[in-house]
C-alpha atoms as a PDB file:
ATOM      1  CA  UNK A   1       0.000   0.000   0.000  1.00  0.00           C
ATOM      2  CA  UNK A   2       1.179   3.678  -0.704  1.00  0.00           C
ATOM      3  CA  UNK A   3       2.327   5.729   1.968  1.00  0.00           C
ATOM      4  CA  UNK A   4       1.727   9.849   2.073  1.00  0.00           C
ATOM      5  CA  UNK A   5       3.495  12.656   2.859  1.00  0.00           C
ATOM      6  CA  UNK A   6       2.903  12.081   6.430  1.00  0.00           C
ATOM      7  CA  UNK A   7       4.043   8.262   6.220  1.00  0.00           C
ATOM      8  CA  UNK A   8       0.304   7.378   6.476  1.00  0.00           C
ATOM      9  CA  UNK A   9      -1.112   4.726   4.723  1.00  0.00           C
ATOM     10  CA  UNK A  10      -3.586   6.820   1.827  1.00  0.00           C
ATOM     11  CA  UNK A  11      -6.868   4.196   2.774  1.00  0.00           C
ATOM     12  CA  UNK A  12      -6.650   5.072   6.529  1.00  0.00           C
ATOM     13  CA  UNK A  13      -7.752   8.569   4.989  1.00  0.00           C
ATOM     14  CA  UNK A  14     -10.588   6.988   3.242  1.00  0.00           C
ATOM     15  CA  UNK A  15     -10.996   4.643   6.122  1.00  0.00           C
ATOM     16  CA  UNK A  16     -11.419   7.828   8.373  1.00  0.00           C
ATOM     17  CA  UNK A  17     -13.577   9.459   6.249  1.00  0.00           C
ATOM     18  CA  UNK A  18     -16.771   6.634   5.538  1.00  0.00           C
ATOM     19  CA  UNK A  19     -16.534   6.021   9.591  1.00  0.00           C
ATOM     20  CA  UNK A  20     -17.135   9.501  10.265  1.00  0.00           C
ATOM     21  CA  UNK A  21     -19.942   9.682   7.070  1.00  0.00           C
ATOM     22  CA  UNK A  22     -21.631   6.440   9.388  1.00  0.00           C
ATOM     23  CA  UNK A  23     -21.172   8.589  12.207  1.00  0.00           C
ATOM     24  CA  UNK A  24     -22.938  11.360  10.918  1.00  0.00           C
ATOM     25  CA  UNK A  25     -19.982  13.861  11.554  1.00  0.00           C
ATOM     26  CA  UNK A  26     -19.880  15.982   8.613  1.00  0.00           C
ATOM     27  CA  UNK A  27     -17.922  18.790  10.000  1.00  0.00           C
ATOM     28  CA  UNK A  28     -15.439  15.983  10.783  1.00  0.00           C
ATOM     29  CA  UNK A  29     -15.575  14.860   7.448  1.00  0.00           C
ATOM     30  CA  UNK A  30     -14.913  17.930   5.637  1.00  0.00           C
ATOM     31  CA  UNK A  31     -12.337  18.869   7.504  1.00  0.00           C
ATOM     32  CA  UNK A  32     -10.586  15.373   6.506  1.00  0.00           C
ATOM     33  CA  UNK A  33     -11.403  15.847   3.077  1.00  0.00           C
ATOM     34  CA  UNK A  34      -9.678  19.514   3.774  1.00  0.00           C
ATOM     35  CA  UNK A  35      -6.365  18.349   4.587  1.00  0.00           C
ATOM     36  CA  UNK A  36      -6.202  15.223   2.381  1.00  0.00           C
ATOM     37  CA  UNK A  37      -6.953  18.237  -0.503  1.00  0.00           C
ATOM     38  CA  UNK A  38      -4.485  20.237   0.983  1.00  0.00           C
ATOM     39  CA  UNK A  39      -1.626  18.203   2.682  1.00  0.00           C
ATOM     40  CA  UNK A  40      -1.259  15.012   1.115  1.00  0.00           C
ATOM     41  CA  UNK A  41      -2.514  15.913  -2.464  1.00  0.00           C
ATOM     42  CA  UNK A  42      -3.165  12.592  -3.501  1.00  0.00           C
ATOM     43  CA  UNK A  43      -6.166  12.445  -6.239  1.00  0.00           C
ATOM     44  CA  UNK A  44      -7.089   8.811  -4.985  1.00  0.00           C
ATOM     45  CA  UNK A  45      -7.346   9.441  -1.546  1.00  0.00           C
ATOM     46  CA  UNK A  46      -8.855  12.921  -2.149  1.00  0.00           C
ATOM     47  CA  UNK A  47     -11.596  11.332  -4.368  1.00  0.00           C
ATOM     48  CA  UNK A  48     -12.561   8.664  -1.539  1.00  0.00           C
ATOM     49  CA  UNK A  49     -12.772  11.248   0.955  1.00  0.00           C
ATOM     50  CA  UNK A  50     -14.954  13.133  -1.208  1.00  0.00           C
ATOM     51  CA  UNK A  51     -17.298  10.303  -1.518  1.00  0.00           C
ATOM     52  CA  UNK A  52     -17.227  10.080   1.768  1.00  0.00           C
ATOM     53  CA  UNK A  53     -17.896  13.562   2.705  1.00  0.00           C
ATOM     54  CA  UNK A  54     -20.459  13.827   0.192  1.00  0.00           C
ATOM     55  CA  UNK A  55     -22.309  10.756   1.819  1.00  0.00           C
ATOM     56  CA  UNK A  56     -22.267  12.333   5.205  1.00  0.00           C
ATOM     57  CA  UNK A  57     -23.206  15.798   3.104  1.00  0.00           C
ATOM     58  CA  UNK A  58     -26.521  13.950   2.037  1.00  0.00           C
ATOM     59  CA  UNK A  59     -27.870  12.477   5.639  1.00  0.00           C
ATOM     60  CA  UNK A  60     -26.819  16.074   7.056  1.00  0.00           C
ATOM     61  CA  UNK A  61     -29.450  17.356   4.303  1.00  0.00           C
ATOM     62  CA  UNK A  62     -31.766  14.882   4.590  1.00  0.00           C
ATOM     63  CA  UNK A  63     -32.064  15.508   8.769  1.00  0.00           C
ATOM     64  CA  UNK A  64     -32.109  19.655   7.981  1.00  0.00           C
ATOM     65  CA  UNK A  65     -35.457  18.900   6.056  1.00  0.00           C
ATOM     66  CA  UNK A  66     -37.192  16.966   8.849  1.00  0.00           C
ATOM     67  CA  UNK A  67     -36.251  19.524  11.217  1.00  0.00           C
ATOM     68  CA  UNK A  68     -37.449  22.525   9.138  1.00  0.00           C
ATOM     69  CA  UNK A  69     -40.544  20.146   8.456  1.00  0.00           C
ATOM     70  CA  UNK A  70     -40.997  19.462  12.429  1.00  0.00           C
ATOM     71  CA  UNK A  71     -43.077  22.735  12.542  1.00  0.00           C
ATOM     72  CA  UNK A  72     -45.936  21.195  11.101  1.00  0.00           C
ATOM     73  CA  UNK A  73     -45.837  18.337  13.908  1.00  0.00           C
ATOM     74  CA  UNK A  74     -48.328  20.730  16.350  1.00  0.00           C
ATOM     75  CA  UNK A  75     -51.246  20.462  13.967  1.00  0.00           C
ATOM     76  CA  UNK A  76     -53.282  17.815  15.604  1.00  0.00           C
ATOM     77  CA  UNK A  77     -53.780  14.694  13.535  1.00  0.00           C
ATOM     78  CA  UNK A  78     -52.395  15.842   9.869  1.00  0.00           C
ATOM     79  CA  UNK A  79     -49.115  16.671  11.901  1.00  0.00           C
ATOM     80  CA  UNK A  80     -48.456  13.338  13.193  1.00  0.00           C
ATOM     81  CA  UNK A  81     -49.069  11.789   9.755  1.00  0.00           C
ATOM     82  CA  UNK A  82     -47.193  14.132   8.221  1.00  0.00           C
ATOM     83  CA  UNK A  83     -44.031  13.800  10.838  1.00  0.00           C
ATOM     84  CA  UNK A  84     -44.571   9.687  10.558  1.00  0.00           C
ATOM     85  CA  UNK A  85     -43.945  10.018   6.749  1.00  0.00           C
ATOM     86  CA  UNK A  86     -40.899  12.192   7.037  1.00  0.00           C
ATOM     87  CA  UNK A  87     -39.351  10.357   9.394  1.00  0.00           C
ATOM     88  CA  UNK A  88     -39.951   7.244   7.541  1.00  0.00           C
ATOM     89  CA  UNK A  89     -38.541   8.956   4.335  1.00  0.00           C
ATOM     90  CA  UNK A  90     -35.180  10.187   6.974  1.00  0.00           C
ATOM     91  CA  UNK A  91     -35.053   6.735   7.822  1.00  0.00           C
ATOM     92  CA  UNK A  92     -34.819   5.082   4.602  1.00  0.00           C
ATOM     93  CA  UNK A  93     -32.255   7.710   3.640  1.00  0.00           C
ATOM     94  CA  UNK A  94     -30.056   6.899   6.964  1.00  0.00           C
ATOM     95  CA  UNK A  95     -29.945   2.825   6.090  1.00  0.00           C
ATOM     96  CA  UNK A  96     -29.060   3.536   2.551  1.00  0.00           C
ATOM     97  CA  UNK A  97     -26.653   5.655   3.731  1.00  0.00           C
ATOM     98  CA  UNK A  98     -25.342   3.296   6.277  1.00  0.00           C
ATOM     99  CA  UNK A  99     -25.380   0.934   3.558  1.00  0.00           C
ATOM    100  CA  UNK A 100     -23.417   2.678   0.997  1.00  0.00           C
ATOM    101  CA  UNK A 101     -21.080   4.275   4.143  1.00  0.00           C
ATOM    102  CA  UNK A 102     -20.250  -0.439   4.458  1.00  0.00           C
ATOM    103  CA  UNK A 103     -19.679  -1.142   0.897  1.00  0.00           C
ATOM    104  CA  UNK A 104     -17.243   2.311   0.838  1.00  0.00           C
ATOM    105  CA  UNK A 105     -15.276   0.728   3.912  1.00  0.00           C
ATOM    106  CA  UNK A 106     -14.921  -2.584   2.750  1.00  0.00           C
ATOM    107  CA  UNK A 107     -13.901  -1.788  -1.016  1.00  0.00           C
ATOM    108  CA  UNK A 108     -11.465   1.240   0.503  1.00  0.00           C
ATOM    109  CA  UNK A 109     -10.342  -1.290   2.703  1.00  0.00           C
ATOM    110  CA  UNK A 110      -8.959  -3.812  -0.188  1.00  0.00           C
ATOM    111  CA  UNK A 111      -7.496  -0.681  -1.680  1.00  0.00           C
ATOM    112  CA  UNK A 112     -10.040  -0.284  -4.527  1.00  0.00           C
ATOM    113  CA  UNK A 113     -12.082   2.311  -5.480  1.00  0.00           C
ATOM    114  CA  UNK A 114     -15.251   2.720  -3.412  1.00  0.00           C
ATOM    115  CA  UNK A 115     -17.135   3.560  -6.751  1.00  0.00           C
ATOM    116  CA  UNK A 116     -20.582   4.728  -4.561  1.00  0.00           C
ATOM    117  CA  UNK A 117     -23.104   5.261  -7.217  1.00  0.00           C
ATOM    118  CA  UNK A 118     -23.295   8.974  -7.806  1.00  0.00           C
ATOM    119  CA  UNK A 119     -21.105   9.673  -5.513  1.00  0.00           C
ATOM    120  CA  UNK A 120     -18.731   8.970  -7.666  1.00  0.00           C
ATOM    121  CA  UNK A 121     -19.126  10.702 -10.376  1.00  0.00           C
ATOM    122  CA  UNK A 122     -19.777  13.779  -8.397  1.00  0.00           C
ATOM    123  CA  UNK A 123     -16.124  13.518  -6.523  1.00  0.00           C
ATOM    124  CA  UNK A 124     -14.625  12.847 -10.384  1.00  0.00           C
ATOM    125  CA  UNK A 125     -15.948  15.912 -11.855  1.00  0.00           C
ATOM    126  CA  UNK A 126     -15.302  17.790  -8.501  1.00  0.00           C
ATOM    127  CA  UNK A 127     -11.696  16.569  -9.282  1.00  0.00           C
ATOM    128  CA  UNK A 128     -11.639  17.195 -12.528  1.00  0.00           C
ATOM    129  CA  UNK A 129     -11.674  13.387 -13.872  1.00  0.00           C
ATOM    130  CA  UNK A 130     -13.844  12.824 -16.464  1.00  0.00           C
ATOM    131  CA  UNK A 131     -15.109   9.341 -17.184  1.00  0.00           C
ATOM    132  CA  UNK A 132     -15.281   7.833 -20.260  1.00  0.00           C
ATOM    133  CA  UNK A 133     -18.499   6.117 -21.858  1.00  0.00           C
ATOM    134  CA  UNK A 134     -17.389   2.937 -23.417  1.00  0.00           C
ATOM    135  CA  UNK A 135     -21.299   2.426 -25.313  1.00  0.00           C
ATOM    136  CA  UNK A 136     -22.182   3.067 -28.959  1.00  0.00           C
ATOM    137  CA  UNK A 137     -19.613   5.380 -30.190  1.00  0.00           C
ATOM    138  CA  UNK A 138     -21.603   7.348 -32.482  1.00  0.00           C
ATOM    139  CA  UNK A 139     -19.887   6.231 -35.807  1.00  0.00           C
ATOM    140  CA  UNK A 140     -22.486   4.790 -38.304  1.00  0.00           C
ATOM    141  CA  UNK A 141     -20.204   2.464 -39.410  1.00  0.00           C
ATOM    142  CA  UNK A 142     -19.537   0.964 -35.685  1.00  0.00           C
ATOM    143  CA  UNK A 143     -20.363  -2.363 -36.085  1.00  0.00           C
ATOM    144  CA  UNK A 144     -21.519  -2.415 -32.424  1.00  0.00           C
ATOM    145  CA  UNK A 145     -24.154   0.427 -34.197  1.00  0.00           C
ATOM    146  CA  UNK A 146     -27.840  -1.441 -33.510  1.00  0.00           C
ATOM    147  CA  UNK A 147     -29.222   0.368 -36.378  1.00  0.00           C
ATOM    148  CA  UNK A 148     -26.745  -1.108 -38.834  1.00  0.00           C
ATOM    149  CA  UNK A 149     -26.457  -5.151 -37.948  1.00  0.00           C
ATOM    150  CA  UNK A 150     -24.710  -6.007 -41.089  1.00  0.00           C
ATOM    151  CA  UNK A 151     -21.365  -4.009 -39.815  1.00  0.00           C
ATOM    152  CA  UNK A 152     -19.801  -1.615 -42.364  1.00  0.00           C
ATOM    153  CA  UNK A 153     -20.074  -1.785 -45.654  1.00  0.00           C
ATOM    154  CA  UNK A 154     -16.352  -3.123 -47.143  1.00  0.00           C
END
Protein backbone atom coordinates (compact mmCIF):
# COMPACT_ATOMS: atom_id res chain seq x y z
CA UNK A 1 0.00 0.00 0.00
CA UNK A 2 1.18 3.68 -0.70
CA UNK A 3 2.33 5.73 1.97
CA UNK A 4 1.73 9.85 2.07
CA UNK A 5 3.50 12.66 2.86
CA UNK A 6 2.90 12.08 6.43
CA UNK A 7 4.04 8.26 6.22
CA UNK A 8 0.30 7.38 6.48
CA UNK A 9 -1.11 4.73 4.72
CA UNK A 10 -3.59 6.82 1.83
CA UNK A 11 -6.87 4.20 2.77
CA UNK A 12 -6.65 5.07 6.53
CA UNK A 13 -7.75 8.57 4.99
CA UNK A 14 -10.59 6.99 3.24
CA UNK A 15 -11.00 4.64 6.12
CA UNK A 16 -11.42 7.83 8.37
CA UNK A 17 -13.58 9.46 6.25
CA UNK A 18 -16.77 6.63 5.54
CA UNK A 19 -16.53 6.02 9.59
CA UNK A 20 -17.13 9.50 10.26
CA UNK A 21 -19.94 9.68 7.07
CA UNK A 22 -21.63 6.44 9.39
CA UNK A 23 -21.17 8.59 12.21
CA UNK A 24 -22.94 11.36 10.92
CA UNK A 25 -19.98 13.86 11.55
CA UNK A 26 -19.88 15.98 8.61
CA UNK A 27 -17.92 18.79 10.00
CA UNK A 28 -15.44 15.98 10.78
CA UNK A 29 -15.57 14.86 7.45
CA UNK A 30 -14.91 17.93 5.64
CA UNK A 31 -12.34 18.87 7.50
CA UNK A 32 -10.59 15.37 6.51
CA UNK A 33 -11.40 15.85 3.08
CA UNK A 34 -9.68 19.51 3.77
CA UNK A 35 -6.36 18.35 4.59
CA UNK A 36 -6.20 15.22 2.38
CA UNK A 37 -6.95 18.24 -0.50
CA UNK A 38 -4.48 20.24 0.98
CA UNK A 39 -1.63 18.20 2.68
CA UNK A 40 -1.26 15.01 1.12
CA UNK A 41 -2.51 15.91 -2.46
CA UNK A 42 -3.17 12.59 -3.50
CA UNK A 43 -6.17 12.44 -6.24
CA UNK A 44 -7.09 8.81 -4.98
CA UNK A 45 -7.35 9.44 -1.55
CA UNK A 46 -8.85 12.92 -2.15
CA UNK A 47 -11.60 11.33 -4.37
CA UNK A 48 -12.56 8.66 -1.54
CA UNK A 49 -12.77 11.25 0.95
CA UNK A 50 -14.95 13.13 -1.21
CA UNK A 51 -17.30 10.30 -1.52
CA UNK A 52 -17.23 10.08 1.77
CA UNK A 53 -17.90 13.56 2.71
CA UNK A 54 -20.46 13.83 0.19
CA UNK A 55 -22.31 10.76 1.82
CA UNK A 56 -22.27 12.33 5.20
CA UNK A 57 -23.21 15.80 3.10
CA UNK A 58 -26.52 13.95 2.04
CA UNK A 59 -27.87 12.48 5.64
CA UNK A 60 -26.82 16.07 7.06
CA UNK A 61 -29.45 17.36 4.30
CA UNK A 62 -31.77 14.88 4.59
CA UNK A 63 -32.06 15.51 8.77
CA UNK A 64 -32.11 19.65 7.98
CA UNK A 65 -35.46 18.90 6.06
CA UNK A 66 -37.19 16.97 8.85
CA UNK A 67 -36.25 19.52 11.22
CA UNK A 68 -37.45 22.53 9.14
CA UNK A 69 -40.54 20.15 8.46
CA UNK A 70 -41.00 19.46 12.43
CA UNK A 71 -43.08 22.74 12.54
CA UNK A 72 -45.94 21.19 11.10
CA UNK A 73 -45.84 18.34 13.91
CA UNK A 74 -48.33 20.73 16.35
CA UNK A 75 -51.25 20.46 13.97
CA UNK A 76 -53.28 17.82 15.60
CA UNK A 77 -53.78 14.69 13.54
CA UNK A 78 -52.40 15.84 9.87
CA UNK A 79 -49.12 16.67 11.90
CA UNK A 80 -48.46 13.34 13.19
CA UNK A 81 -49.07 11.79 9.75
CA UNK A 82 -47.19 14.13 8.22
CA UNK A 83 -44.03 13.80 10.84
CA UNK A 84 -44.57 9.69 10.56
CA UNK A 85 -43.95 10.02 6.75
CA UNK A 86 -40.90 12.19 7.04
CA UNK A 87 -39.35 10.36 9.39
CA UNK A 88 -39.95 7.24 7.54
CA UNK A 89 -38.54 8.96 4.33
CA UNK A 90 -35.18 10.19 6.97
CA UNK A 91 -35.05 6.73 7.82
CA UNK A 92 -34.82 5.08 4.60
CA UNK A 93 -32.25 7.71 3.64
CA UNK A 94 -30.06 6.90 6.96
CA UNK A 95 -29.95 2.82 6.09
CA UNK A 96 -29.06 3.54 2.55
CA UNK A 97 -26.65 5.66 3.73
CA UNK A 98 -25.34 3.30 6.28
CA UNK A 99 -25.38 0.93 3.56
CA UNK A 100 -23.42 2.68 1.00
CA UNK A 101 -21.08 4.27 4.14
CA UNK A 102 -20.25 -0.44 4.46
CA UNK A 103 -19.68 -1.14 0.90
CA UNK A 104 -17.24 2.31 0.84
CA UNK A 105 -15.28 0.73 3.91
CA UNK A 106 -14.92 -2.58 2.75
CA UNK A 107 -13.90 -1.79 -1.02
CA UNK A 108 -11.46 1.24 0.50
CA UNK A 109 -10.34 -1.29 2.70
CA UNK A 110 -8.96 -3.81 -0.19
CA UNK A 111 -7.50 -0.68 -1.68
CA UNK A 112 -10.04 -0.28 -4.53
CA UNK A 113 -12.08 2.31 -5.48
CA UNK A 114 -15.25 2.72 -3.41
CA UNK A 115 -17.13 3.56 -6.75
CA UNK A 116 -20.58 4.73 -4.56
CA UNK A 117 -23.10 5.26 -7.22
CA UNK A 118 -23.29 8.97 -7.81
CA UNK A 119 -21.10 9.67 -5.51
CA UNK A 120 -18.73 8.97 -7.67
CA UNK A 121 -19.13 10.70 -10.38
CA UNK A 122 -19.78 13.78 -8.40
CA UNK A 123 -16.12 13.52 -6.52
CA UNK A 124 -14.62 12.85 -10.38
CA UNK A 125 -15.95 15.91 -11.85
CA UNK A 126 -15.30 17.79 -8.50
CA UNK A 127 -11.70 16.57 -9.28
CA UNK A 128 -11.64 17.20 -12.53
CA UNK A 129 -11.67 13.39 -13.87
CA UNK A 130 -13.84 12.82 -16.46
CA UNK A 131 -15.11 9.34 -17.18
CA UNK A 132 -15.28 7.83 -20.26
CA UNK A 133 -18.50 6.12 -21.86
CA UNK A 134 -17.39 2.94 -23.42
CA UNK A 135 -21.30 2.43 -25.31
CA UNK A 136 -22.18 3.07 -28.96
CA UNK A 137 -19.61 5.38 -30.19
CA UNK A 138 -21.60 7.35 -32.48
CA UNK A 139 -19.89 6.23 -35.81
CA UNK A 140 -22.49 4.79 -38.30
CA UNK A 141 -20.20 2.46 -39.41
CA UNK A 142 -19.54 0.96 -35.68
CA UNK A 143 -20.36 -2.36 -36.08
CA UNK A 144 -21.52 -2.41 -32.42
CA UNK A 145 -24.15 0.43 -34.20
CA UNK A 146 -27.84 -1.44 -33.51
CA UNK A 147 -29.22 0.37 -36.38
CA UNK A 148 -26.75 -1.11 -38.83
CA UNK A 149 -26.46 -5.15 -37.95
CA UNK A 150 -24.71 -6.01 -41.09
CA UNK A 151 -21.37 -4.01 -39.81
CA UNK A 152 -19.80 -1.62 -42.36
CA UNK A 153 -20.07 -1.79 -45.65
CA UNK A 154 -16.35 -3.12 -47.14
Amino acid sequence: MRKGKFNIVLPFYAIVGFVLAMLGQVLLCGLLLCFVLVAERDEWASRQCMQAFFLSLVMSIANLVQNILSIFTSIPVAGWLFSGVISFIVGAISIVVLIFAIIGLVRVCKGEDARLPWLSALAGKAYGVVTSHTGNTGNPNHPGNPQDPAGPAV
